[in-house]
N, C-alpha and C. Protein backbone atom coordinates (compact mmCIF):
# COMPACT_ATOMS: atom_id res chain seq x y z
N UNK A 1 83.07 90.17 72.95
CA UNK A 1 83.17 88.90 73.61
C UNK A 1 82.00 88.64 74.54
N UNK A 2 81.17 89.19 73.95
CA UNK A 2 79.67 88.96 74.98
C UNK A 2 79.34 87.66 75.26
N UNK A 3 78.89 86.63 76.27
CA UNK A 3 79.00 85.46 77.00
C UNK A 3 79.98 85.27 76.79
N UNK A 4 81.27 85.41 77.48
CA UNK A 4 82.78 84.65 77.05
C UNK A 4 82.41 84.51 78.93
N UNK A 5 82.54 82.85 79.56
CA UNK A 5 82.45 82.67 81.04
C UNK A 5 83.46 82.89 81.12
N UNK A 6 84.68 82.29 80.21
CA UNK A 6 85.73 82.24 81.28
C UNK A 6 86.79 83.43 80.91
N UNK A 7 86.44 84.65 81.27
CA UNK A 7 87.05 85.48 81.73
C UNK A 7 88.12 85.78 80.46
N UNK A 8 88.56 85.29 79.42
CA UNK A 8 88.98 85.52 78.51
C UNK A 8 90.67 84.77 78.51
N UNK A 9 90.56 83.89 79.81
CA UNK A 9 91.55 83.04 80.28
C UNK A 9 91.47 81.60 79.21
N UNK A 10 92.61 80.68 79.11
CA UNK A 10 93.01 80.21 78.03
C UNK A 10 92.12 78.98 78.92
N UNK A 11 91.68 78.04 78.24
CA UNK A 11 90.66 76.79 78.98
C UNK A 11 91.08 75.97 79.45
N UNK A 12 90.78 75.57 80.22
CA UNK A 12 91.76 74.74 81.59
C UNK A 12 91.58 72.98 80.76
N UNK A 13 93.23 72.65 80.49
CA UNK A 13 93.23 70.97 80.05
C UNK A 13 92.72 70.32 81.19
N UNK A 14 91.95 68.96 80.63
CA UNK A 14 91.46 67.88 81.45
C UNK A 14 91.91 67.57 82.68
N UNK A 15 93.33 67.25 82.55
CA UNK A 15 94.15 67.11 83.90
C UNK A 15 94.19 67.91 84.89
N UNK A 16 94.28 69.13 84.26
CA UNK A 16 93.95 70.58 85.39
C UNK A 16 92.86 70.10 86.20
N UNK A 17 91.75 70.48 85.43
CA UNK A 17 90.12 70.40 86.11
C UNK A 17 89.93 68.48 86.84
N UNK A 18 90.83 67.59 86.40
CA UNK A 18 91.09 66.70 87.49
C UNK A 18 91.66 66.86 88.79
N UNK A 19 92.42 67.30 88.70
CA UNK A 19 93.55 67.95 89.95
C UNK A 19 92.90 68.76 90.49
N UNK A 20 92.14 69.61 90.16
CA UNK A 20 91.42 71.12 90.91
C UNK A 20 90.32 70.37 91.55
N UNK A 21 89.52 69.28 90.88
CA UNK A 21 88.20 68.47 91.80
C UNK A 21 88.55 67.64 92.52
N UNK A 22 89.59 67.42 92.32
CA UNK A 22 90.27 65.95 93.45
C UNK A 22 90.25 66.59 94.28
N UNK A 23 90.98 67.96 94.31
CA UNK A 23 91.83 68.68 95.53
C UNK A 23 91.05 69.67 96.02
N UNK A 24 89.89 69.69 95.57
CA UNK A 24 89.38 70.91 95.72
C UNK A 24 88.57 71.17 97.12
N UNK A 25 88.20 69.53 98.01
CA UNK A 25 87.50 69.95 99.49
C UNK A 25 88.23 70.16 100.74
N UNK A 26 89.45 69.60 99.95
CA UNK A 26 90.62 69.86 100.85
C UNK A 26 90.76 71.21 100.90
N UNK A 27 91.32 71.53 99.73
CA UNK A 27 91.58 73.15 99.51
C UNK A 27 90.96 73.95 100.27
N UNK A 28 89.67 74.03 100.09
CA UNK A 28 88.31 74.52 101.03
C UNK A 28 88.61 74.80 102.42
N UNK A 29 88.83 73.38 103.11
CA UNK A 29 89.04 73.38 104.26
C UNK A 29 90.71 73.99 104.96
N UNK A 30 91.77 74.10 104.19
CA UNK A 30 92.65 74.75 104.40
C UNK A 30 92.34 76.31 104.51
N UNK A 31 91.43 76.84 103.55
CA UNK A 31 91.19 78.18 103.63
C UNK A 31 90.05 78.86 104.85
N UNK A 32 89.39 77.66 105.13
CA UNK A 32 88.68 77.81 106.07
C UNK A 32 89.08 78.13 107.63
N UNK A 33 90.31 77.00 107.57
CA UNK A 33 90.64 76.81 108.51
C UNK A 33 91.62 77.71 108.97
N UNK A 34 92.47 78.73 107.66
CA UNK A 34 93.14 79.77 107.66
C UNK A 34 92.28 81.21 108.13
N UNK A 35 91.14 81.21 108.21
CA UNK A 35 90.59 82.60 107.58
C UNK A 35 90.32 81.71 109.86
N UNK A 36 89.93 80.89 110.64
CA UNK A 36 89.19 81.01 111.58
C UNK A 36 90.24 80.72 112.58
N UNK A 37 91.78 80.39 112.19
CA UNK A 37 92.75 80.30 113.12
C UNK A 37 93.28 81.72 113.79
N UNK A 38 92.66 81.69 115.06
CA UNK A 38 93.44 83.32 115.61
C UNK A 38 94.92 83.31 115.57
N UNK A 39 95.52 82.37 115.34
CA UNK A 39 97.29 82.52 115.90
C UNK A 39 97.76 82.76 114.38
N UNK A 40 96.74 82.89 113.40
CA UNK A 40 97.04 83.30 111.99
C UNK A 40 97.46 84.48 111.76
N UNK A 41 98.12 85.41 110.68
CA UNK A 41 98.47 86.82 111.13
C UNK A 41 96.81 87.34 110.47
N UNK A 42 96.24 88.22 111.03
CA UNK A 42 94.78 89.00 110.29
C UNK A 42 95.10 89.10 108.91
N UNK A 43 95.64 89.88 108.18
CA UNK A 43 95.79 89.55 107.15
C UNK A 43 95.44 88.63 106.10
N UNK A 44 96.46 87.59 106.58
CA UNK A 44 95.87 86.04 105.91
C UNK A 44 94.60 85.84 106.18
N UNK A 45 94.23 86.22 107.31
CA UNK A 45 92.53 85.66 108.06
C UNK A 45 91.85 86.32 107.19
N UNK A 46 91.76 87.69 106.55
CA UNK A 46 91.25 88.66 105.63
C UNK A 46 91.28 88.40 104.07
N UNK A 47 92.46 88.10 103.82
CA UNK A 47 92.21 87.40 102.52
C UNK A 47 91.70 86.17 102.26
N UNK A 48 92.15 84.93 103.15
CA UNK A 48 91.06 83.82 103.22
C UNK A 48 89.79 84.13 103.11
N UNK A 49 88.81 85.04 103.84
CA UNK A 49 87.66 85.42 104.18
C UNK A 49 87.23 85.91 102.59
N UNK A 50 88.06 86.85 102.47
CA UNK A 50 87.55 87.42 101.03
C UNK A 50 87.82 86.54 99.73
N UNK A 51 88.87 85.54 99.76
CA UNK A 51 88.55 84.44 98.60
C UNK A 51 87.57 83.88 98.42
N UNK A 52 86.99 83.33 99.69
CA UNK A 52 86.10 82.33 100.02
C UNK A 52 84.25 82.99 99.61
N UNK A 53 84.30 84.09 99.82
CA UNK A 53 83.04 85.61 99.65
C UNK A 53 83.17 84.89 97.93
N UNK A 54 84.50 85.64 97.00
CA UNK A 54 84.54 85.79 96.00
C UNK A 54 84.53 84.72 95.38
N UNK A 55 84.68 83.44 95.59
CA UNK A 55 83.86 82.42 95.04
C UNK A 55 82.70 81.44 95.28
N UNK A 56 82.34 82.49 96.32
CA UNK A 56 80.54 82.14 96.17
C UNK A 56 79.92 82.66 95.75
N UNK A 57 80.15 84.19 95.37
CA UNK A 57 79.35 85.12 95.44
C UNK A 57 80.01 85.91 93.54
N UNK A 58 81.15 85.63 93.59
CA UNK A 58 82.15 86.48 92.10
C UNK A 58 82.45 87.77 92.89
N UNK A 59 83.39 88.35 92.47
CA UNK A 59 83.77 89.68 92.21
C UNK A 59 83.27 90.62 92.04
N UNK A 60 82.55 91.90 92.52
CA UNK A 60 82.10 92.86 92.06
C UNK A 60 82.43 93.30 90.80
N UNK A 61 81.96 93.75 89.41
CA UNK A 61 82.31 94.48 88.03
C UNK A 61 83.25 95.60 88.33
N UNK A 62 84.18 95.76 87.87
CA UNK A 62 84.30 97.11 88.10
C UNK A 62 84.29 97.96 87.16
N UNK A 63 84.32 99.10 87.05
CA UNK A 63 83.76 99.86 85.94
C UNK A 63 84.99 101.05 85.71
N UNK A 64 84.92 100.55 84.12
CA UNK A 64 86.33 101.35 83.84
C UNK A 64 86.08 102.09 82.44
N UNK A 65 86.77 103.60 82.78
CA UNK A 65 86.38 104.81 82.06
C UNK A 65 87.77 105.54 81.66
N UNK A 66 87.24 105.77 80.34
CA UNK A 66 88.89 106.05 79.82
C UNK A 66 88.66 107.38 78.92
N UNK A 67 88.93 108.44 79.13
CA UNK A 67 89.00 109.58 78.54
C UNK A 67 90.36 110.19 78.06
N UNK A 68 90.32 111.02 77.18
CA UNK A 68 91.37 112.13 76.90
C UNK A 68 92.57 112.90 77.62
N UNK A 69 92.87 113.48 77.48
CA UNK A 69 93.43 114.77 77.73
C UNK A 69 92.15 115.60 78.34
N UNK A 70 92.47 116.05 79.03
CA UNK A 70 92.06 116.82 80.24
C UNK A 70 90.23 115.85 80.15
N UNK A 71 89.89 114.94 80.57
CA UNK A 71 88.76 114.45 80.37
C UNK A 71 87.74 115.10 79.16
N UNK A 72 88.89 115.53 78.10
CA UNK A 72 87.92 115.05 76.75
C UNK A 72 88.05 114.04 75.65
N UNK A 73 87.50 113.95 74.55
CA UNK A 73 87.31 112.96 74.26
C UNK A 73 88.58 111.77 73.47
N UNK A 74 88.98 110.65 73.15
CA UNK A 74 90.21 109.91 73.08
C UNK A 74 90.37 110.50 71.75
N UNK A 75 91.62 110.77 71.28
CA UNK A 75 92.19 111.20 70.29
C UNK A 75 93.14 109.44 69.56
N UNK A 76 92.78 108.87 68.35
CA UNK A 76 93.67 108.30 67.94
C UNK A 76 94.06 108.93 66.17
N UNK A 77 95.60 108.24 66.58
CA UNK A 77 96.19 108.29 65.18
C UNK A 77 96.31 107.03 65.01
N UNK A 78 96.26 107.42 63.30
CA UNK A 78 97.17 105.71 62.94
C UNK A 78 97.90 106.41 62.02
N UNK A 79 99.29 105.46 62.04
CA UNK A 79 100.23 106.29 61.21
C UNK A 79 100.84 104.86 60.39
N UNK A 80 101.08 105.13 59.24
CA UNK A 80 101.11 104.12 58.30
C UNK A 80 102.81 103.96 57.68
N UNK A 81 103.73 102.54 57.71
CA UNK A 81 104.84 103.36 57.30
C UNK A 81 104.69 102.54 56.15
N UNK A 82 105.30 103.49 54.72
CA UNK A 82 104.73 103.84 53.76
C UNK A 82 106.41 103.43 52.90
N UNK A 83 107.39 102.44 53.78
CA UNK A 83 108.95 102.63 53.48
C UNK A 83 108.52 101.48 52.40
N UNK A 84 107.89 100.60 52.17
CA UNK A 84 108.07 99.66 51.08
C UNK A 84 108.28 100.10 49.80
């Protein structure tokens, strides 16, 4: 799936991506205004902060490694049923 942008997520209908740009400077400013309110619990202030990072910036890759039994190499079967 090499260039696949969107994440392998199903494509957002018209109406969606209307609703998401209508709403979307508002949105902004709710999260903004969440992540800089002290009477907020930290938490919320922390995840606001880090939404806001992760869609300016994306998500770090993360890198995922998949081995065996005792970290050697993947063992598959295929097993065929043969009842017809």
């Amino acid at each position: 799936m090499a260039g696949n942008h969107n994440s392998g997520r199903r494509p957002r209908r018209l109406e969606e991506r209307g609703l998401i740009a209508k709403t979307f400077d508002d949105n902004v400013r709710l999260v903004v205004k969440l992540r800089d309110d002290l009477e907020v619990p930290p938490h919320v202030r922390l995840d606001a902060a880090k939404y806001l990072i992760d869609q300016h910036i994306g998500r770090p890759k993360q890198r995922v490694e998949t081995t065996g039994e005792n970290g050697g190499a993947i063992t598959i079967r295929v097993k065929y049923d043969n009842s017809e």
